[in-house]
Structures are given as structure tokens and as C-alpha cells.
N, C-alpha and C. Protein backbone atom coordinates (compact mmCIF):
# COMPACT_ATOMS: atom_id res chain seq x y z
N UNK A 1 45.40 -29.87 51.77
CA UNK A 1 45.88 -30.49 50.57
C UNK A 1 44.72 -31.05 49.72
N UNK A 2 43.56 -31.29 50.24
CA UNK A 2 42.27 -32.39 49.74
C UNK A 2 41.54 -30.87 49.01
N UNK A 3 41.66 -29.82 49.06
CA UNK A 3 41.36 -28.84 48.25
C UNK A 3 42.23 -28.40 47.13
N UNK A 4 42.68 -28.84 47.05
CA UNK A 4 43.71 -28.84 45.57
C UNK A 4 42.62 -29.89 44.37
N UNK A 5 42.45 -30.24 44.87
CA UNK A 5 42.29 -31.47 43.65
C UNK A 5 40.85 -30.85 43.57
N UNK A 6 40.24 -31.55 42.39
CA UNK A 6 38.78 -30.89 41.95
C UNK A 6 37.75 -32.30 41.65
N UNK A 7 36.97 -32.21 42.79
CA UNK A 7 35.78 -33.20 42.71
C UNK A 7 34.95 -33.39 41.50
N UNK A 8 35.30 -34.58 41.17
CA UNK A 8 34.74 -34.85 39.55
C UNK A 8 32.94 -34.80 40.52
N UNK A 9 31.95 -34.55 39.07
CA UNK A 9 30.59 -34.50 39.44
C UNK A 9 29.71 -35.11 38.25
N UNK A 10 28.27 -35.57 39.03
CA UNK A 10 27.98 -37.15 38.35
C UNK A 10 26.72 -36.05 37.68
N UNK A 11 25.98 -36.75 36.46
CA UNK A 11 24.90 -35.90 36.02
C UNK A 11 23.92 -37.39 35.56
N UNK A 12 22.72 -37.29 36.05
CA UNK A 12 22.30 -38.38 35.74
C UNK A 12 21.51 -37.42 33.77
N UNK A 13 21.35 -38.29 32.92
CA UNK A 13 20.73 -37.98 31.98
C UNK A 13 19.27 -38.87 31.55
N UNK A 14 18.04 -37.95 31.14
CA UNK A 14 16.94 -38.96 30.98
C UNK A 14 16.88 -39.57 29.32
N UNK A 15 15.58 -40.30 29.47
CA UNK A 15 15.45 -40.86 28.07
C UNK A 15 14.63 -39.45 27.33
N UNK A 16 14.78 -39.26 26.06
CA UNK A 16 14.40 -38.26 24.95
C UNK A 16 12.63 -38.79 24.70
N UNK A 17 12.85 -40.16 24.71
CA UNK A 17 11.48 -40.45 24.17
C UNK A 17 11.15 -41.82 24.66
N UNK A 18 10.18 -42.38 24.76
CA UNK A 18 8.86 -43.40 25.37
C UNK A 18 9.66 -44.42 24.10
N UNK A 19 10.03 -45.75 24.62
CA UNK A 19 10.35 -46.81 24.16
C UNK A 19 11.39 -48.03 24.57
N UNK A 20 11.99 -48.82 23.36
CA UNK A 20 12.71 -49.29 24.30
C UNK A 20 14.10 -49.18 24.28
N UNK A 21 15.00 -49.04 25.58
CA UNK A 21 16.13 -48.61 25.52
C UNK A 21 17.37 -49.66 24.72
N UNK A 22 18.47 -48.97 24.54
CA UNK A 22 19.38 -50.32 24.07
C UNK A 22 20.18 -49.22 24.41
N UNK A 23 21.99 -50.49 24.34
CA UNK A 23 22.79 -50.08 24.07
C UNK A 23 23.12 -49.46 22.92
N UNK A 24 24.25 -48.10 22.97
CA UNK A 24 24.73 -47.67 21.37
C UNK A 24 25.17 -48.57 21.05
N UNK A 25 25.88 -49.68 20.99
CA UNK A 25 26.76 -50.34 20.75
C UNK A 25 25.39 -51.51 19.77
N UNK A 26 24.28 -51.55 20.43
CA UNK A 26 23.41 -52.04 19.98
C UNK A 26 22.91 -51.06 18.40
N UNK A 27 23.22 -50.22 18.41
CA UNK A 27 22.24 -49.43 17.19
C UNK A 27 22.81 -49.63 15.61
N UNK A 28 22.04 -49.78 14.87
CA UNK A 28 22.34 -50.57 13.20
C UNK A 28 23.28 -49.44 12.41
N UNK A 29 24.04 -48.87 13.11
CA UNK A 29 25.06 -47.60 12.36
C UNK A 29 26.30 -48.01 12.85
N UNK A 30 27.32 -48.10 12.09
CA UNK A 30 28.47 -48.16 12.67
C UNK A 30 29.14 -47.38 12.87
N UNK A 31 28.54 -46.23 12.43
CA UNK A 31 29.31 -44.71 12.97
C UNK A 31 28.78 -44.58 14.66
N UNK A 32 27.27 -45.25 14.90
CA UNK A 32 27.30 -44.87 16.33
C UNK A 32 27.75 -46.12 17.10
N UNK A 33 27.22 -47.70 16.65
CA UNK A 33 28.14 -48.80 17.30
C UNK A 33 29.15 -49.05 17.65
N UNK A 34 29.73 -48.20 16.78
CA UNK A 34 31.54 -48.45 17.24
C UNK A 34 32.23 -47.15 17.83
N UNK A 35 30.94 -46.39 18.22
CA UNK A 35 30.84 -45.38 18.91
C UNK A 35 32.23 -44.21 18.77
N UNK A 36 32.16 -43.87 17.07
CA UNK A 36 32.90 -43.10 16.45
C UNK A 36 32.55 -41.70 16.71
N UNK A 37 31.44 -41.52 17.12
CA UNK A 37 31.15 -40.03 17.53
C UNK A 37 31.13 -39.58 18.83
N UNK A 38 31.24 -41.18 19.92
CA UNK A 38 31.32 -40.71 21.20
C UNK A 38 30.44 -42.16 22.01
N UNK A 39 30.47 -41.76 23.12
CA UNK A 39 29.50 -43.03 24.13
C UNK A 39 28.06 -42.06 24.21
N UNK A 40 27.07 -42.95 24.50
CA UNK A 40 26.02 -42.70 24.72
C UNK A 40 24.74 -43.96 24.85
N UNK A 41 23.80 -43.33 24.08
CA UNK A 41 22.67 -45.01 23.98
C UNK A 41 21.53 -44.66 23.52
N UNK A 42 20.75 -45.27 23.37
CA UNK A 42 19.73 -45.36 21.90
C UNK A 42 18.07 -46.10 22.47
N UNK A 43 16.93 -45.28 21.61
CA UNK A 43 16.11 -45.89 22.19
C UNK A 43 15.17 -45.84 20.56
N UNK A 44 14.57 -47.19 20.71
CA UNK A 44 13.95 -47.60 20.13
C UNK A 44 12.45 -46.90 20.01
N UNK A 45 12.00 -45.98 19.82
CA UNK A 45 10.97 -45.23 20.25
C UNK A 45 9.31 -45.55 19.69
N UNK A 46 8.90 -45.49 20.69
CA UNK A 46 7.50 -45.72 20.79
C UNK A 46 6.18 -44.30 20.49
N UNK A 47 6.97 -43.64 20.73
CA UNK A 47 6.43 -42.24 20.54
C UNK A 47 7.25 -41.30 20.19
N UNK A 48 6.51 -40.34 19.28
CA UNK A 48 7.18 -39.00 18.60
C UNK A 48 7.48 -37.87 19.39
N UNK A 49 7.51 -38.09 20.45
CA UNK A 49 7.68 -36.85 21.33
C UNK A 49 8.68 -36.59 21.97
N UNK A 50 9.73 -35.72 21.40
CA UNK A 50 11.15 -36.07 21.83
C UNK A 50 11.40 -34.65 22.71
N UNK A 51 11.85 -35.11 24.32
CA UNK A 51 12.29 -34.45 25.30
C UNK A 51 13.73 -34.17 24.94
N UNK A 52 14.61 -32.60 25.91
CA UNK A 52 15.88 -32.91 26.30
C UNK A 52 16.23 -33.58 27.23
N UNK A 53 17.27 -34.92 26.71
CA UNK A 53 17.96 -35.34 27.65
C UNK A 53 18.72 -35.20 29.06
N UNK A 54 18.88 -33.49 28.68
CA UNK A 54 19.76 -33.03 30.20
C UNK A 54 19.54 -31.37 29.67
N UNK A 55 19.87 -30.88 30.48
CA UNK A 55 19.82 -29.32 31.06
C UNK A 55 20.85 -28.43 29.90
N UNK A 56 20.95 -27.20 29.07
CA UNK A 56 21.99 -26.98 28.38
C UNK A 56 21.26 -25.15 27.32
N UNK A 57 22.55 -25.64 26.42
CA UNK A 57 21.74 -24.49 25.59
C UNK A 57 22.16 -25.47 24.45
N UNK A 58 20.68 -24.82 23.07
CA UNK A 58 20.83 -25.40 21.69
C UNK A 58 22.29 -24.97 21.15
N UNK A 59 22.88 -25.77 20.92
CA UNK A 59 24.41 -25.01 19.77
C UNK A 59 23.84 -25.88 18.54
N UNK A 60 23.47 -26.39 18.01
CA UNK A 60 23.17 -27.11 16.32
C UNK A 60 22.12 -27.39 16.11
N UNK A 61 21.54 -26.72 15.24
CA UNK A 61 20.22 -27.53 14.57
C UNK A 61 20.31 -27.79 13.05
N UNK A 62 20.44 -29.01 12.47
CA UNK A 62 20.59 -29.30 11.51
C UNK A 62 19.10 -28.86 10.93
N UNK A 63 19.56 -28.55 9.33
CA UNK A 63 18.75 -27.99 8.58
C UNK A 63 17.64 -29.04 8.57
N UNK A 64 17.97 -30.40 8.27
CA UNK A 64 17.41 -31.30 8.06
C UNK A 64 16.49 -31.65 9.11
N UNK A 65 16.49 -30.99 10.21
CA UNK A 65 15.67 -31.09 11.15
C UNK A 65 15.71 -32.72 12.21
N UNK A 66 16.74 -33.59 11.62
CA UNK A 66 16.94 -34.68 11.94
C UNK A 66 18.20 -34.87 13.27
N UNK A 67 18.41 -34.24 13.24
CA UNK A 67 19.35 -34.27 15.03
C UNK A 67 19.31 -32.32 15.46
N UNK A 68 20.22 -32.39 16.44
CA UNK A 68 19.92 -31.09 17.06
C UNK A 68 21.45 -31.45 18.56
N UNK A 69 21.33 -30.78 18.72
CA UNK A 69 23.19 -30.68 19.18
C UNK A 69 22.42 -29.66 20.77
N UNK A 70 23.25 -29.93 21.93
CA UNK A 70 22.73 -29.14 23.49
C UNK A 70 24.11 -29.10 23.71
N UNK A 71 24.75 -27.99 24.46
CA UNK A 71 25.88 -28.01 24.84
C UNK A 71 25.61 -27.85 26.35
N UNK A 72 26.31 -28.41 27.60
CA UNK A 72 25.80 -28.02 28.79
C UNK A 72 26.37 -27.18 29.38
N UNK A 73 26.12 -26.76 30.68
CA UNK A 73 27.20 -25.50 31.60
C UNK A 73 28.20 -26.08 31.57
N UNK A 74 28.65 -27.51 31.90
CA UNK A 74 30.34 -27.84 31.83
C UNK A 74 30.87 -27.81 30.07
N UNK A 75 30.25 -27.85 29.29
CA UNK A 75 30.82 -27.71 27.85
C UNK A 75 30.79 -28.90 26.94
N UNK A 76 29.67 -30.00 28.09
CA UNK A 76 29.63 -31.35 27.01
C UNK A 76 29.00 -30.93 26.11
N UNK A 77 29.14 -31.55 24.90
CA UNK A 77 28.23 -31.74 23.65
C UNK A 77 27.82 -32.84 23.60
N UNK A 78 26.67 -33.00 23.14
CA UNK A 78 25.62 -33.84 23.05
C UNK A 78 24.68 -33.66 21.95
N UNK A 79 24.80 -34.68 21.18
CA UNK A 79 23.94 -34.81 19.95
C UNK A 79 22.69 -35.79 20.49
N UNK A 80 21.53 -35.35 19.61
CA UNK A 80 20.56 -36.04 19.78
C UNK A 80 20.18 -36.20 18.24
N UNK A 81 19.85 -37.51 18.15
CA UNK A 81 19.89 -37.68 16.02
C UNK A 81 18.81 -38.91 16.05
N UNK A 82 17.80 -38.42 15.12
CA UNK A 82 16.64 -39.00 15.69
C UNK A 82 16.49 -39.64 13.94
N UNK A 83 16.16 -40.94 14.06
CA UNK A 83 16.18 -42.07 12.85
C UNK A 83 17.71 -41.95 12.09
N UNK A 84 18.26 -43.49 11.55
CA UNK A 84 19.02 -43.50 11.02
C UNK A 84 19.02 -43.11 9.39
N UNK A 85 19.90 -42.32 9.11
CA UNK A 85 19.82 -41.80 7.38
C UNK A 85 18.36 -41.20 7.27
N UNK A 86 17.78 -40.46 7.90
CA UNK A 86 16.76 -39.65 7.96
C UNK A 86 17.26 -38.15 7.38
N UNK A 87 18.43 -38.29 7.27
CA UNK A 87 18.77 -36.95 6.72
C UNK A 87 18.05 -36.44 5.26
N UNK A 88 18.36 -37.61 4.91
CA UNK A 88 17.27 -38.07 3.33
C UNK A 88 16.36 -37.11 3.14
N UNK A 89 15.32 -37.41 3.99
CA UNK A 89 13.89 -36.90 4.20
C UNK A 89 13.55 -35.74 4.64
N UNK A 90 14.52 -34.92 4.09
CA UNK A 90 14.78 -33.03 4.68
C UNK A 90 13.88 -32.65 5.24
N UNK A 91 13.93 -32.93 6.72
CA UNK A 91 12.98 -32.59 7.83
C UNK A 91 11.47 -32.98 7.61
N UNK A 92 11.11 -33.67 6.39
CA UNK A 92 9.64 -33.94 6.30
C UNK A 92 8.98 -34.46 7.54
N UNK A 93 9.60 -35.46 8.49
CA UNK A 93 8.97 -36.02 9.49
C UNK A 93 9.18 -35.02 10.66
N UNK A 94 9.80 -34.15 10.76
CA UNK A 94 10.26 -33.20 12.20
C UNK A 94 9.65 -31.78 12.31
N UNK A 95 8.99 -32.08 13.44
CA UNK A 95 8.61 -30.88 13.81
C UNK A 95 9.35 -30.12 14.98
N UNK A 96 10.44 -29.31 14.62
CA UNK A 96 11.15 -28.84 15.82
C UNK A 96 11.32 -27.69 16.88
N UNK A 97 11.26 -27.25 17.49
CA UNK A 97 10.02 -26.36 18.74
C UNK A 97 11.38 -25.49 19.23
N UNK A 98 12.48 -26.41 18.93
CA UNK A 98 13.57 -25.14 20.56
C UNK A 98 14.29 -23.88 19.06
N UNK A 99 14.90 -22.98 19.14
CA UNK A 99 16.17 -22.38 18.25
C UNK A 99 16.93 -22.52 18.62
N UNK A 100 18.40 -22.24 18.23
CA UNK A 100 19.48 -22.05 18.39
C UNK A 100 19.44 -20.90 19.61
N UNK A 101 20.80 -21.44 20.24
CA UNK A 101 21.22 -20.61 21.75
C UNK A 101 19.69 -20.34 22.50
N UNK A 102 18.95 -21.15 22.29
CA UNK A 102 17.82 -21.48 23.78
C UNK A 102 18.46 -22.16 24.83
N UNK A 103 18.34 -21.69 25.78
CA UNK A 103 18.48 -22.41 27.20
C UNK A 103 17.13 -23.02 27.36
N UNK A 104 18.14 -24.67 27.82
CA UNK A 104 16.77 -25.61 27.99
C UNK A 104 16.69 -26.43 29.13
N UNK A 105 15.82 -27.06 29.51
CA UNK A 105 16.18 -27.91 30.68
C UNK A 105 15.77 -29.11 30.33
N UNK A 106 16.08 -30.37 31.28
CA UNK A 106 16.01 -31.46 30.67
C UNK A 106 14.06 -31.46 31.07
N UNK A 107 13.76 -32.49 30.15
CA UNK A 107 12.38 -32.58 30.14
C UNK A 107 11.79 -31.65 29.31
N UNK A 108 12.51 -30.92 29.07
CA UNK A 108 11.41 -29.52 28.04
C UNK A 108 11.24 -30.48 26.46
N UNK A 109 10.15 -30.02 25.90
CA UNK A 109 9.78 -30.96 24.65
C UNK A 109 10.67 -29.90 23.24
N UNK A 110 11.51 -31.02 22.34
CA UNK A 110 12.68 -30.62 21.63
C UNK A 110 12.18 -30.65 20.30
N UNK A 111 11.10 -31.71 19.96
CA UNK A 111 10.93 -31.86 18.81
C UNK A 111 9.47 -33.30 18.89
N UNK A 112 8.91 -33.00 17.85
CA UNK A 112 7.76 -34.22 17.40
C UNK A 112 8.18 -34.52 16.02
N UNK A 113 8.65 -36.50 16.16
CA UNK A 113 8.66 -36.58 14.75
C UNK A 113 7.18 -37.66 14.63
N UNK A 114 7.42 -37.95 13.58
CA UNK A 114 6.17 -38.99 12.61
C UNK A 114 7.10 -39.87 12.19
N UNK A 115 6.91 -40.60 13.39
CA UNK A 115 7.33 -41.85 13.12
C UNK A 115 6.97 -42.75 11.79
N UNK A 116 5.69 -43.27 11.75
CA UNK A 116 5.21 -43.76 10.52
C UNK A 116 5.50 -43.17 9.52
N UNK A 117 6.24 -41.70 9.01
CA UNK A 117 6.73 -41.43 7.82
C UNK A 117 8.15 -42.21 7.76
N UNK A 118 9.09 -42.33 8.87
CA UNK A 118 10.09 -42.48 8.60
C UNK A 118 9.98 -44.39 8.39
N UNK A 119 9.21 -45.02 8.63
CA UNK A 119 9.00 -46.26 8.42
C UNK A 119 8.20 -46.29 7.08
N UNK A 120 7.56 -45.79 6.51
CA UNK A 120 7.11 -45.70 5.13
C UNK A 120 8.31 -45.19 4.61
N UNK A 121 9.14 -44.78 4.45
CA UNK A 121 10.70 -44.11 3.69
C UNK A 121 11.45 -45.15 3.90
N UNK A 122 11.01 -46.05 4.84
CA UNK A 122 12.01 -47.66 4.78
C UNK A 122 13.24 -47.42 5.61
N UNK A 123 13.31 -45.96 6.52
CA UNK A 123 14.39 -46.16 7.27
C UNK A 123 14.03 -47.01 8.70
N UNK A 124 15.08 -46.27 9.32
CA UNK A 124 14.95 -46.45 11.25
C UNK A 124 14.93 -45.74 11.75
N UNK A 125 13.70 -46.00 13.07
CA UNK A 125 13.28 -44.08 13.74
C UNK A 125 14.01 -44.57 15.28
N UNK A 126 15.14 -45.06 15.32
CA UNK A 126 15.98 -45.06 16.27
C UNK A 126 16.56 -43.81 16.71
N UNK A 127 16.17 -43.46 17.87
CA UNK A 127 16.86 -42.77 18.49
C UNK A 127 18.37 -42.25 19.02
N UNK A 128 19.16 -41.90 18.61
CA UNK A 128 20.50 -41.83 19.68
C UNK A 128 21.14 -40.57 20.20
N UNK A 129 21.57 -40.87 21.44
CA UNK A 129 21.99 -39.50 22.54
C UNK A 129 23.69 -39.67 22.62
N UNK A 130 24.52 -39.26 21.90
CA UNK A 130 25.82 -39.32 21.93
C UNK A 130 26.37 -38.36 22.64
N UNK A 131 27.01 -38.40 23.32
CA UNK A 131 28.67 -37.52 23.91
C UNK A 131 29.67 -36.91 23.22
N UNK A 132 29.63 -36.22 22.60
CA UNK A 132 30.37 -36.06 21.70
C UNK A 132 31.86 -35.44 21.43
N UNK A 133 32.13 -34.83 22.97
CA UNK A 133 33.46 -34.58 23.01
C UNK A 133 34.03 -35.38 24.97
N UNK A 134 34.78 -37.06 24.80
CA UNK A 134 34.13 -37.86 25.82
C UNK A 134 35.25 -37.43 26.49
N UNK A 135 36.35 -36.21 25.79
CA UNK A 135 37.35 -36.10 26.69
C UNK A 135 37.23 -35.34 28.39
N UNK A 136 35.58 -34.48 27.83
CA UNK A 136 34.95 -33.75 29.35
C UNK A 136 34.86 -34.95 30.24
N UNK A 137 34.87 -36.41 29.76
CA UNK A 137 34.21 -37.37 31.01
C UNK A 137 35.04 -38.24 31.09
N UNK A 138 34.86 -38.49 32.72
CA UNK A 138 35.02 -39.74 33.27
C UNK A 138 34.82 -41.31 32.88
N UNK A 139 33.73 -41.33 33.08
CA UNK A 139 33.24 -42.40 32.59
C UNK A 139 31.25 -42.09 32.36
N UNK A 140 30.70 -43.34 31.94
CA UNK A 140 29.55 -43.31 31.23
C UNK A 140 29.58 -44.64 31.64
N UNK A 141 28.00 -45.04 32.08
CA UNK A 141 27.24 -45.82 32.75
C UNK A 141 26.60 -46.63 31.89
N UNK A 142 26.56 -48.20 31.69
CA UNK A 142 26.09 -48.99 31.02
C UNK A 142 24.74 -48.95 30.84
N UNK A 143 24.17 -48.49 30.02
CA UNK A 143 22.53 -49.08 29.98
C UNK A 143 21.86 -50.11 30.18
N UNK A 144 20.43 -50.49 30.67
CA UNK A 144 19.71 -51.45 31.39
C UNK A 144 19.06 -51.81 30.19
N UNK A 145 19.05 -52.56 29.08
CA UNK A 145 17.70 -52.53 28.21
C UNK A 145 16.99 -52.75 28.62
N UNK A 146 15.60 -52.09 28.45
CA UNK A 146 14.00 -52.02 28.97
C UNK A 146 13.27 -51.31 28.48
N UNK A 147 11.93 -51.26 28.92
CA UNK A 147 11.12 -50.20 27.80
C UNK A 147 11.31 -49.16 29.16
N UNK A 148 11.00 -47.67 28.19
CA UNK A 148 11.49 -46.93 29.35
C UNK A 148 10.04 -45.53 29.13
N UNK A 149 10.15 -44.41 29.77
CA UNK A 149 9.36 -43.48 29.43
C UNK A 149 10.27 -42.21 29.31
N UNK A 150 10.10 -41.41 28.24
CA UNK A 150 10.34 -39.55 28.27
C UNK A 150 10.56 -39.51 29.72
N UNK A 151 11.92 -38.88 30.54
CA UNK A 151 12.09 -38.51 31.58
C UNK A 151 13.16 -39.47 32.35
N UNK A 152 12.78 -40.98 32.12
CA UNK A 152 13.55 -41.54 33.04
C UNK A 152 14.86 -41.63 32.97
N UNK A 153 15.61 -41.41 33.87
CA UNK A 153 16.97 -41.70 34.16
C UNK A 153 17.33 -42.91 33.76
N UNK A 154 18.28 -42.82 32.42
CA UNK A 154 18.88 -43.70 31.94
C UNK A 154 20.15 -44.05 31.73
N UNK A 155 20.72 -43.05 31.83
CA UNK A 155 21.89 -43.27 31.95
C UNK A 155 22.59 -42.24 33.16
N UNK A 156 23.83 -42.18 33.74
CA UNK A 156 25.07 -41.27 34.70
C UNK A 156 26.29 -41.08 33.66
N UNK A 157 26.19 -40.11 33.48
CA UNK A 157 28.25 -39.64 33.30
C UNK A 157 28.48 -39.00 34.12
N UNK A 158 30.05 -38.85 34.54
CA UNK A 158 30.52 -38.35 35.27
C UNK A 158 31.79 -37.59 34.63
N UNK A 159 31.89 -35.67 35.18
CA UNK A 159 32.64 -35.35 34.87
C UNK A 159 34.12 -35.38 35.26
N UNK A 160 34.97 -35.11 34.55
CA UNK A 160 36.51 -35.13 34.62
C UNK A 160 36.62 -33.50 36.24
């Protein structure tokens, strides 16, 4: 009977980039604070060197060069959207490395922005890693704020 049912499975996810972590709930957008696009969490970044978060293939790359979308083998989506209202600045700060339908793994390098442009443009080079369809999950694991590095395990979801 204990084979009927289907063992939910945990995926730990790392940080994108070197800085310090926060909650989404923490980040100055209320499209991601009130976490209208999904759960996830946000890092304050210290460096331009933005890793994938988890294992997947590219499905979106905005023209703007300012987020970029991974879908994984179970079918999460996951946005990665790097400074707030950076859309503005049509990719001037982004240098972006993967294409569309690349298979990637987590840790592979996704993109380099310039930070100091997006702080001379007067935005925020906040980071955020959203979930974007949270009906694949279980639940999603509170973040620790801390400064963190490219790689580390920062957050667990778990699938349905």
C-alpha cells in the first residue's frame, strides 16, 4: 500500500551571487514582497557574477537582458531578475553567457552584470530567485540572513 503514494523530494538551491542574503519578503518591490510572482529570496550582491541557482534548462531570456527564467526536470520555473526596474537600462549593464533551451547545472556562470552602472542609473542591483509556479511545491524554507558566497546552499524546496 506505502507504494501507492509518491515520495515528495527535497532540492536544496544555491545563492546566484556573493553578498548578502535576505528574505523576499525583505526586497523593496512589492510585486516580489508580497510575493506575487511566487516564494523565493533575494541577495543583496556584492559581486557581478551571477551563477545558476539549481540544475535546469534556459526557457526565458528577456531581451532586456535583466532576468532570465530555468525550468527544471520536475517543471519548476524559476526566475532569476537581477536589479529592481533595471528593465529601463536595456541590458546596458548585462552581460549574458547561457541561450535559450541550454541545459545547465547549478553553479555554471549565467550572466556578469556592472553593478556600478546600475547604481549610477539610481536603481537597485538586488538580486531575486522566485518560484514561479509554487503549485509544483510543498513548501520553501525560510532564509538565514547573512553574507553568503556564489554556490552556497540557501535555501530547500520541496516537491509535491
Amino acid at each position: 500500500m506505502l507504494g501507492l503514494f509518491k515520495k515528495s523530494s527535497k532540492l536544496k538551491v544555491i545563492s546566484p551571487v556573493k553578498g548578502d542574503l535576505i528574505p523576499i519578503t525583505d526586497v523593496n518591490d512589492d510585486v516580489f514582497s508580497t510575493k506575487m510572482l511566487g516564494d523565493g529570496f533575494a541577495i543583496e550582491p556584492i559581486d557581478g557574477a551571477v551563477v545558476a541557482p539549481l540544475s535546469g534548462k534556459i526557457t526565458t531570456l528577456f531581451p532586456t537582458k535583466h532576468a532570465l527564467g530555468i525550468t527544471t526536470d520536475k517543471g519548476l520555473e524559476v526566475l532569476i531578475h537581477m536589479g529592481i526596474d533595471t528593465v529601463e537600462l536595456k541590458g546596458a549593464p548585462f552581460d549574458v553567457f547561457v541561450k535559450m533551451n541550454q541545459e545547465i547545472k547549478a553553479g555554471d556562470k549565467l550572466a556578469q552584470i556592472d553593478l556600478d552602472k546600475i547604481k549610477q542609473a539610481g536603481l537597485s542591483d538586488t538580486i531575486i530567485v522566485v518560484y514561479t509556479n509554487m503549485d509544483l511545491l510543498n513548501s520553501v524554507s525560510d532564509v538565514d540572513p547573512r553574507p553568503i558566497l556564489a554556490g552556497d546552499v540557501v535555501q530547500e524546496i520541496e516537491y509535491k
